[in-house]
C-alpha atoms as a PDB file:
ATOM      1  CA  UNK A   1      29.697  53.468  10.628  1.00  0.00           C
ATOM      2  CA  UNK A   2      29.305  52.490   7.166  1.00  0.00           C
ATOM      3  CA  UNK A   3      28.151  48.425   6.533  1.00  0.00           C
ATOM      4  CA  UNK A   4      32.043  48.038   5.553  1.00  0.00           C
ATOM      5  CA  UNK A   5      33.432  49.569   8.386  1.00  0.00           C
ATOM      6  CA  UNK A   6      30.754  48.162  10.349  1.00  0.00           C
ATOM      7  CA  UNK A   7      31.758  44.502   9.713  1.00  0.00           C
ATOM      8  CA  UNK A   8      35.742  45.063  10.176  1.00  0.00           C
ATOM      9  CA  UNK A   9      34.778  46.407  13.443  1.00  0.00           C
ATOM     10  CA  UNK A  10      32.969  43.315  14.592  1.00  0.00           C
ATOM     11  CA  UNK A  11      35.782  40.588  13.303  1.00  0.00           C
ATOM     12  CA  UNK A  12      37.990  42.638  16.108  1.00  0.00           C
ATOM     13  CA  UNK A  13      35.184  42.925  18.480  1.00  0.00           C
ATOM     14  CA  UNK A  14      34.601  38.897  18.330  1.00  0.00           C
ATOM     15  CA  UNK A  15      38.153  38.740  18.816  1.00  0.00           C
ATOM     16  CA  UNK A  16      38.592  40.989  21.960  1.00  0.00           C
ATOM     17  CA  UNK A  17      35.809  38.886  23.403  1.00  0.00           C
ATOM     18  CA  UNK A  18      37.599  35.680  22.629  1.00  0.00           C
ATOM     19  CA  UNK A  19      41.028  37.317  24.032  1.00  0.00           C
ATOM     20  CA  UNK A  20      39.133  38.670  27.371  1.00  0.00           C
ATOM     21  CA  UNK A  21      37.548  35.252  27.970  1.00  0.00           C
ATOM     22  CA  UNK A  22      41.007  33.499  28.903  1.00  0.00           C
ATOM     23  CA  UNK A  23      42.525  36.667  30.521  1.00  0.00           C
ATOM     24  CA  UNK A  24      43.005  38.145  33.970  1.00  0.00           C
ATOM     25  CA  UNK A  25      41.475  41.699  34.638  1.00  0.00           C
ATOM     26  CA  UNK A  26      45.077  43.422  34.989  1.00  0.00           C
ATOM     27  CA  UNK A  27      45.760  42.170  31.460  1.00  0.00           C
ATOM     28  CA  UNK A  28      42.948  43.533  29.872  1.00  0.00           C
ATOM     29  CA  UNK A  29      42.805  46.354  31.318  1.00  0.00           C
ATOM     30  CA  UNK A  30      46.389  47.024  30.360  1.00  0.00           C
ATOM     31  CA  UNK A  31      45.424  45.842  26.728  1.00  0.00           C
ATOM     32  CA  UNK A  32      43.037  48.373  26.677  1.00  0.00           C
ATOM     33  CA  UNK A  33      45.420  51.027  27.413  1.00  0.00           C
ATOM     34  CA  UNK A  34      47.604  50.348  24.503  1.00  0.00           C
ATOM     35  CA  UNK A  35      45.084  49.875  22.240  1.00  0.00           C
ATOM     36  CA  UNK A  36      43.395  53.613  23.762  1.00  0.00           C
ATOM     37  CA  UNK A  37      47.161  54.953  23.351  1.00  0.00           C
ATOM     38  CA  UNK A  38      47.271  53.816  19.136  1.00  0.00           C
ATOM     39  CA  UNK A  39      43.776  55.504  18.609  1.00  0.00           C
ATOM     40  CA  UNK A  40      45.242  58.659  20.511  1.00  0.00           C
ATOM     41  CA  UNK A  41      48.220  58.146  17.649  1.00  0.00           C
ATOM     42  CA  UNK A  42      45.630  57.838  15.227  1.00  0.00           C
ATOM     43  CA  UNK A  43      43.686  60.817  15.884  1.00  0.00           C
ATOM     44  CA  UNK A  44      47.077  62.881  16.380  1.00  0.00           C
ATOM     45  CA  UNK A  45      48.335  61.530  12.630  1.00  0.00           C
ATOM     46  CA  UNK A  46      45.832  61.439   9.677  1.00  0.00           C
ATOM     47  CA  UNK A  47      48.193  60.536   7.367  1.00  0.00           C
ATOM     48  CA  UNK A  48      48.833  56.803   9.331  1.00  0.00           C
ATOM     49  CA  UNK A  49      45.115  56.802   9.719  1.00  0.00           C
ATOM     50  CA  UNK A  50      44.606  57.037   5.737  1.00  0.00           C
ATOM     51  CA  UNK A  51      47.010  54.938   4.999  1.00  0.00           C
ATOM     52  CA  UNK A  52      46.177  52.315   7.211  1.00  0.00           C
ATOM     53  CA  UNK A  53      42.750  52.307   5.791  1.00  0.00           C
ATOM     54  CA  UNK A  54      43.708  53.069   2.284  1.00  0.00           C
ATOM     55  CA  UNK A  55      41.745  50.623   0.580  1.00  0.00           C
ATOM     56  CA  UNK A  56      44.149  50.667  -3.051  1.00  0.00           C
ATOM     57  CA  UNK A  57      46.315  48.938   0.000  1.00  0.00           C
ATOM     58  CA  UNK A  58      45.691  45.228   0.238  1.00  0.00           C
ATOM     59  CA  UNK A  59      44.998  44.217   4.045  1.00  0.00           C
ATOM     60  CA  UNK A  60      48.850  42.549   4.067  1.00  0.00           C
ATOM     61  CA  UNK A  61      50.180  45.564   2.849  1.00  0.00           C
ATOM     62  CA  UNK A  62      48.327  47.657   6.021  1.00  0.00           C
ATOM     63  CA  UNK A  63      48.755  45.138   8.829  1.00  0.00           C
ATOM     64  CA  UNK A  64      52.793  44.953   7.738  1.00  0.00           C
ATOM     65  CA  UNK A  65      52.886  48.910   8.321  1.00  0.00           C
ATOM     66  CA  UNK A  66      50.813  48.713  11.478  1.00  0.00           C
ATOM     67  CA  UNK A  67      53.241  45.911  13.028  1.00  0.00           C
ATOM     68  CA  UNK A  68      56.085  47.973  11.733  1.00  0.00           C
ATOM     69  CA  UNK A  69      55.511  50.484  13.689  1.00  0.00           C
ATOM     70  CA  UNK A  70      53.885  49.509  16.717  1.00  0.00           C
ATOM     71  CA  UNK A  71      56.449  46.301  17.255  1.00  0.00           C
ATOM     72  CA  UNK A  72      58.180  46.272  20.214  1.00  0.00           C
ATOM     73  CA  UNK A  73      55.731  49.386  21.746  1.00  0.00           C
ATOM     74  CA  UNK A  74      52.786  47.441  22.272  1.00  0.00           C
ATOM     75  CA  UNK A  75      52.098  43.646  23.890  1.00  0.00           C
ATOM     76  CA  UNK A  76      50.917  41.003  21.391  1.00  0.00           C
ATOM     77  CA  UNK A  77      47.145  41.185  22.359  1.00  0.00           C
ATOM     78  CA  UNK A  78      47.086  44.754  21.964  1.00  0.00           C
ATOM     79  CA  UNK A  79      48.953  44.338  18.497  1.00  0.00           C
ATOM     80  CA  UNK A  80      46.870  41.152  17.828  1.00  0.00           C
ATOM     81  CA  UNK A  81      43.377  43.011  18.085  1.00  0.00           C
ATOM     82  CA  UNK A  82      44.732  46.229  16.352  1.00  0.00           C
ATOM     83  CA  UNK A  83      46.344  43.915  13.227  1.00  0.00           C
ATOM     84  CA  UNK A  84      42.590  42.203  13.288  1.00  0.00           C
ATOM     85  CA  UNK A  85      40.538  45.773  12.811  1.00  0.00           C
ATOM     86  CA  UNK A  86      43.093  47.291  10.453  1.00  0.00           C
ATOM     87  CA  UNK A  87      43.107  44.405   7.644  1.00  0.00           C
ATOM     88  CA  UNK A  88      39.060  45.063   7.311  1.00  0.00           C
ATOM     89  CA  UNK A  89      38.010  47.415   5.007  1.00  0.00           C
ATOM     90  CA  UNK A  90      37.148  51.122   6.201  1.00  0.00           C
ATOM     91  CA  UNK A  91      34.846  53.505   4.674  1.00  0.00           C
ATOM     92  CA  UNK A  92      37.075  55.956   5.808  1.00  0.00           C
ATOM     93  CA  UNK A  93      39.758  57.185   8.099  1.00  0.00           C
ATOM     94  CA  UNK A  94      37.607  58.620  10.724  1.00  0.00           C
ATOM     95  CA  UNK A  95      35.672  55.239  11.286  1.00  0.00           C
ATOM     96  CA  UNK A  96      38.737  53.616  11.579  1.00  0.00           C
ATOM     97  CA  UNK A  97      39.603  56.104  14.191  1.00  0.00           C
ATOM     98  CA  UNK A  98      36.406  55.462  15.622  1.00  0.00           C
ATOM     99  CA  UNK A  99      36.794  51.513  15.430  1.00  0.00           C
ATOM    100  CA  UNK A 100      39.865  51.875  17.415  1.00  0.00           C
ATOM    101  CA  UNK A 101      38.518  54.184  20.054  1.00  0.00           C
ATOM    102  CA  UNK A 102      35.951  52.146  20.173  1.00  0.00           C
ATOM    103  CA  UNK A 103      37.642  48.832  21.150  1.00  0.00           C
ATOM    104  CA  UNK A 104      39.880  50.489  23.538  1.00  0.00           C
ATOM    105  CA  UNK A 105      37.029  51.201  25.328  1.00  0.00           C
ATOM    106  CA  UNK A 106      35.416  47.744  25.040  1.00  0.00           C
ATOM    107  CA  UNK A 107      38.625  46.385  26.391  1.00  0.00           C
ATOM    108  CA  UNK A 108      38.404  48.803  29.156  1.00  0.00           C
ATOM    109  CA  UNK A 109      34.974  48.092  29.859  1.00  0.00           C
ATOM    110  CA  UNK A 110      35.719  43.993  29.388  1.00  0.00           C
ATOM    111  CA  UNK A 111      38.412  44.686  32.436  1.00  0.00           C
ATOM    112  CA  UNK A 112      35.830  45.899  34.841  1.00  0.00           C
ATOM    113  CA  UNK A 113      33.409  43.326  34.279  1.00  0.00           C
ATOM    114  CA  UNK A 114      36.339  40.886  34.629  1.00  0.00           C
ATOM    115  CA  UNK A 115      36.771  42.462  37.893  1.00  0.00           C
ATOM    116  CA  UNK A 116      33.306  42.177  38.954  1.00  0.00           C
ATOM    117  CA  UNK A 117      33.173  45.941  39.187  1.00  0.00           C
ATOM    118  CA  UNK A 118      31.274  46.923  35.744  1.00  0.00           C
ATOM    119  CA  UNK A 119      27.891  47.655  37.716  1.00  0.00           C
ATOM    120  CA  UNK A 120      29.879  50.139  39.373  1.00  0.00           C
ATOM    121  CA  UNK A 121      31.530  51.954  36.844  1.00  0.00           C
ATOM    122  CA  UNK A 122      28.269  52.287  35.120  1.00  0.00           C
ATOM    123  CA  UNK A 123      26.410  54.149  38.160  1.00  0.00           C
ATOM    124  CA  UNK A 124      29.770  56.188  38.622  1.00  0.00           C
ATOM    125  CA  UNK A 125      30.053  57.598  35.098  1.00  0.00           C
ATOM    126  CA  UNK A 126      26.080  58.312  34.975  1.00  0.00           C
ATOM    127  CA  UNK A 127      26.328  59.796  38.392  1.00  0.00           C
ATOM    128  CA  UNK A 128      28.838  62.423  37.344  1.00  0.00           C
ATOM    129  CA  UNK A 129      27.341  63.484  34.378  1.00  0.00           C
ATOM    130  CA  UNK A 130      23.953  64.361  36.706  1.00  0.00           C
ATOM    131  CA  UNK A 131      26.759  66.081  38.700  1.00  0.00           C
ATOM    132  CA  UNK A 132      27.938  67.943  35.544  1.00  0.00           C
ATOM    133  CA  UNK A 133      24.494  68.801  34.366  1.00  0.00           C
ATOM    134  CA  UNK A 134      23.152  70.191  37.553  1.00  0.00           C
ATOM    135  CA  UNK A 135      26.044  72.690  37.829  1.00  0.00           C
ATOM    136  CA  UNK A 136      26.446  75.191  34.832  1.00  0.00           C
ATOM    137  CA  UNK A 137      29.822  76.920  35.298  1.00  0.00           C
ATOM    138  CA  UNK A 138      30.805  72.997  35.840  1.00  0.00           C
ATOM    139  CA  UNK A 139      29.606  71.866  32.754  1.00  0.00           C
ATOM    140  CA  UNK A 140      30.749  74.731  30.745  1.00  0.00           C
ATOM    141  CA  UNK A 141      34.636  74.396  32.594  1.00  0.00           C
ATOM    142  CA  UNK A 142      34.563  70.825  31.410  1.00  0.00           C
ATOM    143  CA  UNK A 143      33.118  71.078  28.171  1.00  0.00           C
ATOM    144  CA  UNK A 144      35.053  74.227  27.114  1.00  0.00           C
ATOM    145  CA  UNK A 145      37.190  73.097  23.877  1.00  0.00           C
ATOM    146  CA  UNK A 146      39.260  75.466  24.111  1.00  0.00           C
ATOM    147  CA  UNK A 147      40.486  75.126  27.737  1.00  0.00           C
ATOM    148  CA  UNK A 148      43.661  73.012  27.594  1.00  0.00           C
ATOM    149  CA  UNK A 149      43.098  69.752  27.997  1.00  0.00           C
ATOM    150  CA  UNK A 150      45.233  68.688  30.801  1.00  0.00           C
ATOM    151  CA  UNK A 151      43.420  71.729  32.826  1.00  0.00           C
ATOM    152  CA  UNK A 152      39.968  70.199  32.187  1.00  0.00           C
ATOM    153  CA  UNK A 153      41.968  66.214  33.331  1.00  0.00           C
ATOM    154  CA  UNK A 154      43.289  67.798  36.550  1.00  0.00           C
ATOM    155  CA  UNK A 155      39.808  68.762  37.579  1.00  0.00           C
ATOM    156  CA  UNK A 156      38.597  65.725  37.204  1.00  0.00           C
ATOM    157  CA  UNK A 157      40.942  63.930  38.841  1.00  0.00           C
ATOM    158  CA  UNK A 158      40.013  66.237  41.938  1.00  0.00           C
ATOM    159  CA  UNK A 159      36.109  65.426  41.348  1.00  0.00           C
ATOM    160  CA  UNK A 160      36.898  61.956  41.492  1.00  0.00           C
ATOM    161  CA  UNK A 161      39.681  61.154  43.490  1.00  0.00           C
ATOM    162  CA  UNK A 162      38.454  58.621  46.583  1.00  0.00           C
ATOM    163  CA  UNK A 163      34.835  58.486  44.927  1.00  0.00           C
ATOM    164  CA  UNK A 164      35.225  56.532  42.121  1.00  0.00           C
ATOM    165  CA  UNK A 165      37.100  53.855  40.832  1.00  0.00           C
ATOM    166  CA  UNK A 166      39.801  54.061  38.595  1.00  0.00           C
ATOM    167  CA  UNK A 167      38.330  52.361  35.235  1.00  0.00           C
ATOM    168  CA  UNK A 168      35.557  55.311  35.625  1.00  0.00           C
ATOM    169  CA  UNK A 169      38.206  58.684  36.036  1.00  0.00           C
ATOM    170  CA  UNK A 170      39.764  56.731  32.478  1.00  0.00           C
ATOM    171  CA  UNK A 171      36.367  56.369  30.905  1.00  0.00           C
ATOM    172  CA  UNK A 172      35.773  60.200  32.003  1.00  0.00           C
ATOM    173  CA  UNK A 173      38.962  61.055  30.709  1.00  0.00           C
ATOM    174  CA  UNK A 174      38.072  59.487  27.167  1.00  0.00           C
ATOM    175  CA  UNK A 175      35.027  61.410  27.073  1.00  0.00           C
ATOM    176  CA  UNK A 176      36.704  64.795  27.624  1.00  0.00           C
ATOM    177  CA  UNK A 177      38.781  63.800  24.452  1.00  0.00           C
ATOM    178  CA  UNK A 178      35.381  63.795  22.590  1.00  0.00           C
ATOM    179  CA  UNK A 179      34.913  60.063  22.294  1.00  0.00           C
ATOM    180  CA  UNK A 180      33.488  59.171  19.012  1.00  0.00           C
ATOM    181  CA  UNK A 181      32.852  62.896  18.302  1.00  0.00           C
ATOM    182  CA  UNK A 182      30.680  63.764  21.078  1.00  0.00           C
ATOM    183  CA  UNK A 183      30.467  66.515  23.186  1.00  0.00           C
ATOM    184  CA  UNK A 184      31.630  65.564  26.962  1.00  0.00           C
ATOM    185  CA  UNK A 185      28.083  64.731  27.946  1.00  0.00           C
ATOM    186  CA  UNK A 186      27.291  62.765  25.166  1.00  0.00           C
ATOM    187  CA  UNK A 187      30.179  60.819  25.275  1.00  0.00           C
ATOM    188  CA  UNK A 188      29.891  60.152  28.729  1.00  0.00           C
ATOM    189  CA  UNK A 189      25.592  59.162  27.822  1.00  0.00           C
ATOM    190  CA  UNK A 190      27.281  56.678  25.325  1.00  0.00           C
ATOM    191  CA  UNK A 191      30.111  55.203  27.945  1.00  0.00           C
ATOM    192  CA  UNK A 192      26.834  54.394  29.925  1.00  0.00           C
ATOM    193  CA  UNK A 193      25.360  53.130  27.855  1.00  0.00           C
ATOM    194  CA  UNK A 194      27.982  50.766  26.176  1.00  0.00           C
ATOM    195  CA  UNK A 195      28.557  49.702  29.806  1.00  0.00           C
ATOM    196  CA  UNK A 196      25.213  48.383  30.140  1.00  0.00           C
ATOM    197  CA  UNK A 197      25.415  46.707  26.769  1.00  0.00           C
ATOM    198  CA  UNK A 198      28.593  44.827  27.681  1.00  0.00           C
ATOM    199  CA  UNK A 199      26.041  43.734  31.189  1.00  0.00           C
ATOM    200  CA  UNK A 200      23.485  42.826  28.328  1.00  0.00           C
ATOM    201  CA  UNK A 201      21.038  45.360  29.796  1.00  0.00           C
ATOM    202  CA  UNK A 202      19.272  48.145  28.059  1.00  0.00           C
ATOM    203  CA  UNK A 203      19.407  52.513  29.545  1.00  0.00           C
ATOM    204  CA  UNK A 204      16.345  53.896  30.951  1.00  0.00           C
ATOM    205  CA  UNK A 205      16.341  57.249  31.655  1.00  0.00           C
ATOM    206  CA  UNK A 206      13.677  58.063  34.496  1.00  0.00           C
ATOM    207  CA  UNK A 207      12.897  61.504  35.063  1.00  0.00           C
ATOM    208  CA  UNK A 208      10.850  62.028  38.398  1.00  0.00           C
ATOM    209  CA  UNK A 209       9.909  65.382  40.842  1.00  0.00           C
ATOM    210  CA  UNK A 210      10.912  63.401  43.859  1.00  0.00           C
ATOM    211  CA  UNK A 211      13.098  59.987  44.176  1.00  0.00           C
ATOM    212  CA  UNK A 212      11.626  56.469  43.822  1.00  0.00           C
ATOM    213  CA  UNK A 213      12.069  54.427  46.154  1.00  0.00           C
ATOM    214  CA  UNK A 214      14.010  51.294  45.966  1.00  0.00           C
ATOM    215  CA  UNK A 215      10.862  49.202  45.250  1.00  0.00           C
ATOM    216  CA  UNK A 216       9.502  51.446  42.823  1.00  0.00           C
ATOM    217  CA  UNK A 217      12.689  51.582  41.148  1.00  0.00           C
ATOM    218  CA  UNK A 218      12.591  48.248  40.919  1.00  0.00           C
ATOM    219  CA  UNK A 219       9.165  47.676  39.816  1.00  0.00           C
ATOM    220  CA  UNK A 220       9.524  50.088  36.857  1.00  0.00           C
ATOM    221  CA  UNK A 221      12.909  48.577  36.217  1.00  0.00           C
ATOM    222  CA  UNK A 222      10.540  44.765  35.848  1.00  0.00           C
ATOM    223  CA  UNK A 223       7.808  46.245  33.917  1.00  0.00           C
ATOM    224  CA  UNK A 224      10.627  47.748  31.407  1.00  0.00           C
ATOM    225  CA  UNK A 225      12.236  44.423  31.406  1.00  0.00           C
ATOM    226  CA  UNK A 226       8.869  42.879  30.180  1.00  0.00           C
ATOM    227  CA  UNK A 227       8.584  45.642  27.551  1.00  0.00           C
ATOM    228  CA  UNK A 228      11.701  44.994  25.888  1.00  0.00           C
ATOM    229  CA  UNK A 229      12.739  41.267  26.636  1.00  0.00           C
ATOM    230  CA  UNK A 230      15.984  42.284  28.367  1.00  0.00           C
ATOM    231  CA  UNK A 231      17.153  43.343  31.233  1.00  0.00           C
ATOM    232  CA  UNK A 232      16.917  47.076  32.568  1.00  0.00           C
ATOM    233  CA  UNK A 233      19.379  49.250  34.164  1.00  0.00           C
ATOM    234  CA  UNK A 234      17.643  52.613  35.396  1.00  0.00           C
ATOM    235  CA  UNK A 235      19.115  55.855  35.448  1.00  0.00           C
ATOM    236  CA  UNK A 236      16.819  58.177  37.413  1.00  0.00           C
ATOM    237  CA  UNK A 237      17.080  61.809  37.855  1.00  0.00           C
ATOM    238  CA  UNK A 238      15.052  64.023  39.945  1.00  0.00           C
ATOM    239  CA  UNK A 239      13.522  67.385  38.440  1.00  0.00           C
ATOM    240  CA  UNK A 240      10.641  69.062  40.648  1.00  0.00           C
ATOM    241  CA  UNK A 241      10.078  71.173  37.686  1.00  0.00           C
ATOM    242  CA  UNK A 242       8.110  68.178  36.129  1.00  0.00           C
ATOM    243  CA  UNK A 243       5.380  68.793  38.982  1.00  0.00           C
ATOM    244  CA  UNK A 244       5.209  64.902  39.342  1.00  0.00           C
ATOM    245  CA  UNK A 245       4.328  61.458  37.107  1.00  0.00           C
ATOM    246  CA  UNK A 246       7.855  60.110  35.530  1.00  0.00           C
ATOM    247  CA  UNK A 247       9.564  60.486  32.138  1.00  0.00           C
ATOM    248  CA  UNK A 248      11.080  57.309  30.858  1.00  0.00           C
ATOM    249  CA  UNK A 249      13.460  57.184  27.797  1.00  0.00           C
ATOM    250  CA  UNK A 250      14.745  53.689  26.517  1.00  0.00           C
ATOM    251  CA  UNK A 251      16.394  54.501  23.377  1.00  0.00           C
ATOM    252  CA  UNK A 252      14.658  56.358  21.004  1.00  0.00           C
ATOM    253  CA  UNK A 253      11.402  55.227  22.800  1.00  0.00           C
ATOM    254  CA  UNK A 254       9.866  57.926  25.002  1.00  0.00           C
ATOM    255  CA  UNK A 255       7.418  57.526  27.605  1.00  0.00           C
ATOM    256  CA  UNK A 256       6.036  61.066  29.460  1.00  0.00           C
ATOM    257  CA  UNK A 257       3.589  60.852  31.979  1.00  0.00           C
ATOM    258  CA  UNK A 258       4.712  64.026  33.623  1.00  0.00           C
ATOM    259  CA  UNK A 259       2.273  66.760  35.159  1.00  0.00           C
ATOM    260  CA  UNK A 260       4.150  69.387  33.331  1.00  0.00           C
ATOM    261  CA  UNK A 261       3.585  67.772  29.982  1.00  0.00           C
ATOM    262  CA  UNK A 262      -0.568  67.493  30.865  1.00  0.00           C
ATOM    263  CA  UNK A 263      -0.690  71.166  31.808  1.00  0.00           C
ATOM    264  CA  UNK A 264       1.534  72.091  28.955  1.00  0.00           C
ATOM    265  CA  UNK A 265      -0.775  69.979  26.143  1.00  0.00           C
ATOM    266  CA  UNK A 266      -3.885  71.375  28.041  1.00  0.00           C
ATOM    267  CA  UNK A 267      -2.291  74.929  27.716  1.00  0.00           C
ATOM    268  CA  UNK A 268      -1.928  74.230  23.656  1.00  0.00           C
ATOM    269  CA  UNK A 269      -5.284  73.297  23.583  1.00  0.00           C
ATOM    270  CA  UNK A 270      -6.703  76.159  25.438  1.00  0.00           C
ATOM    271  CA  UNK A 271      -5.085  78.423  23.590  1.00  0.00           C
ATOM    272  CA  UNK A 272      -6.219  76.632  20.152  1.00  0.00           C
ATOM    273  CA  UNK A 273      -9.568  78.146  20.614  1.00  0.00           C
END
C-alpha cells in the first residue's frame, strides 16, 4: 500500500482492535464474515470500489453511499469498521480492496485468538501448505485458476474436514480466492504469517534433513528470540535433499548452514579454477 492508503488502513485497524477488545469470539468472528462478504462485493464490482475511493468524493459523500447500501445487510460493527476504512483516503481501488480483505481477515484472526485457539490455526494453515507443497498434482489441482472455484472449495473441505478447525478451512478458503493477489501458497505463507503477528511473534522458516526434536526446536526458537527481540514461532520442514545443517528464514533474513549449500559453494569454487 501506498503511505495514504497505508494510514486509512490503520484508523480501521485501531478500531477493530478497540471493537474486539469488548466482544465475545462468536461476534467477531461473525463480524468478520460480513466484513469478508463486502470485500467479496468489492472485488466482484469495480465500479463501487472506485467510487467508494474516489477521492474528488469527500469522505461524507463515500461513507453515505457505503451505509446506503450495506444498511440493513450488515450488523453495526461490521458497518462501523467498513464506514471507518472507506472515509480514508485510497491510492486506489485495488488497495481499498485490499484494506478490506485485509481486515476481514484480522477480524477473523482476532476471533480465534479470542477463542484461545489462534496458536492452532496458525500450525493448521502452515501444516497444509507443507501438505500442498509436497504433493504436485495437489498443488497444481488447488492452484489451477482456471478450475472453478467451488471445485477447488469442495476439496478442501474434504482435506480438512475433522482435522482442522473451522477459522483455518475459512482462512484456506480466502487464500484460494487469491488473498491480496497471491497465488494459493503465498497467500496461505501470508495468513501465517499475519497469524503470528496478531500472537506478536515473528515466522521462522527452518529447513532441516531430519526433524528436530522438541528441545532443539525450542532452543533455536530462544536463540531467534534473542536475535530479534521478539518472540519466535518456528515453522520447520524436513528436506533430506539438504544432506543435513538447517536453513532458517525470518523475513527477508536468511540463514543457510546446510551441507548442500557447502558442497554446492565448494563445487563453484572448484570449478573456478
Amino acid at each position: 500500500m501506498q503511505a495514504a492508503s497505508r494510514e486509512s488502513y490503520k484508523v480501521a485497524a485501531e478500531r477493530l482492535d478497540a471493537y474486539v477488545r469488548g466482544a465475545e469470539p462468536s461476534a467477531v468472528a461473525s463480524t468478520a464474515d460480513e466484513l469478508l462478504s463486502v470485500a467479496a462485493l468489492l472485488r466482484r464490482e469495480p465500479r463501487l470500489r472506485r467510487a467508494l475511493s474516489d477521492p474528488a468524493r469527500s469522505g461524507e459523500d463515500r461513507t453515505g453511499l457505503l451505509t446506503g447500501i450495506l444498511s440493513g445487510k450488515v450488523g453495526a460493527d461490521a458497518l462501523d469498521l467498513l464506514t471507518a476504512l472507506v472515509s480514508g483516503r485510497w491510492s486506489a481501488p485495488s488497495e481499498l480492496l485490499g484494506g478490506a480483505e485485509r481486515l476481514g481477515v484480522e477480524a477473523l484472526l482476532a476471533s480465534a485468538d479470542k477463542a484461545g485457539e489462534l496458536g492452532e490455526v496458525e500450525d493448521e494453515l502452515f501444516r497444509f501448505g507443507q501438505v500442498v507443497a509436497g504433493s504436485p498434482e495437489l498443488s497444481s489441482a488447488l492452484s489451477d485458476p482456471m478450475a472453478p472455484a467451488e471445485q477447488r472449495a469442495t476439496l478442501v473441505d474434504q482435506l480438512l474436514a475433522g482435522k482442522a478447525r473451522p477459522v483455518t478451512g475459512y482462512l484456506v478458503g480466502i487464500a484460494l480466492a487469491g488473498f491480496g493477489g497471491r497465488s494459493f501458497s503465498g497467500a496461505l505463507t501470508r495468513l501465517v504469517e499475519l497469524a503470528a503477528d496478531r500472537r506478536d511473534r515473528q515466522v521462522a522458516y527452518v529447513t532441516v534433513a531430519a526433524p528436530l526434536s522438541e528441545e532443539e526446536e525450542r532452543r533455536l526458537g530462544a536463540s531467534l528470540s534473542a536475535i530479534y527481540g521478539r518472540e519466535v514461532s518456528v515453522k520447520q520442514t524436513v528436506d533430506p535433499e539438504i544432506l543435513g545443517g538447517v536453513s532458517v528464514r525470518v523475513g527477508s533474513d536468511l540463514y543457510d548452514g546446510t551441507v548442500l549449500r557447502r558442497l554446492n559453494e565448494t563445487r563453484n569454487a572448484l570449478a573456478k579454477r
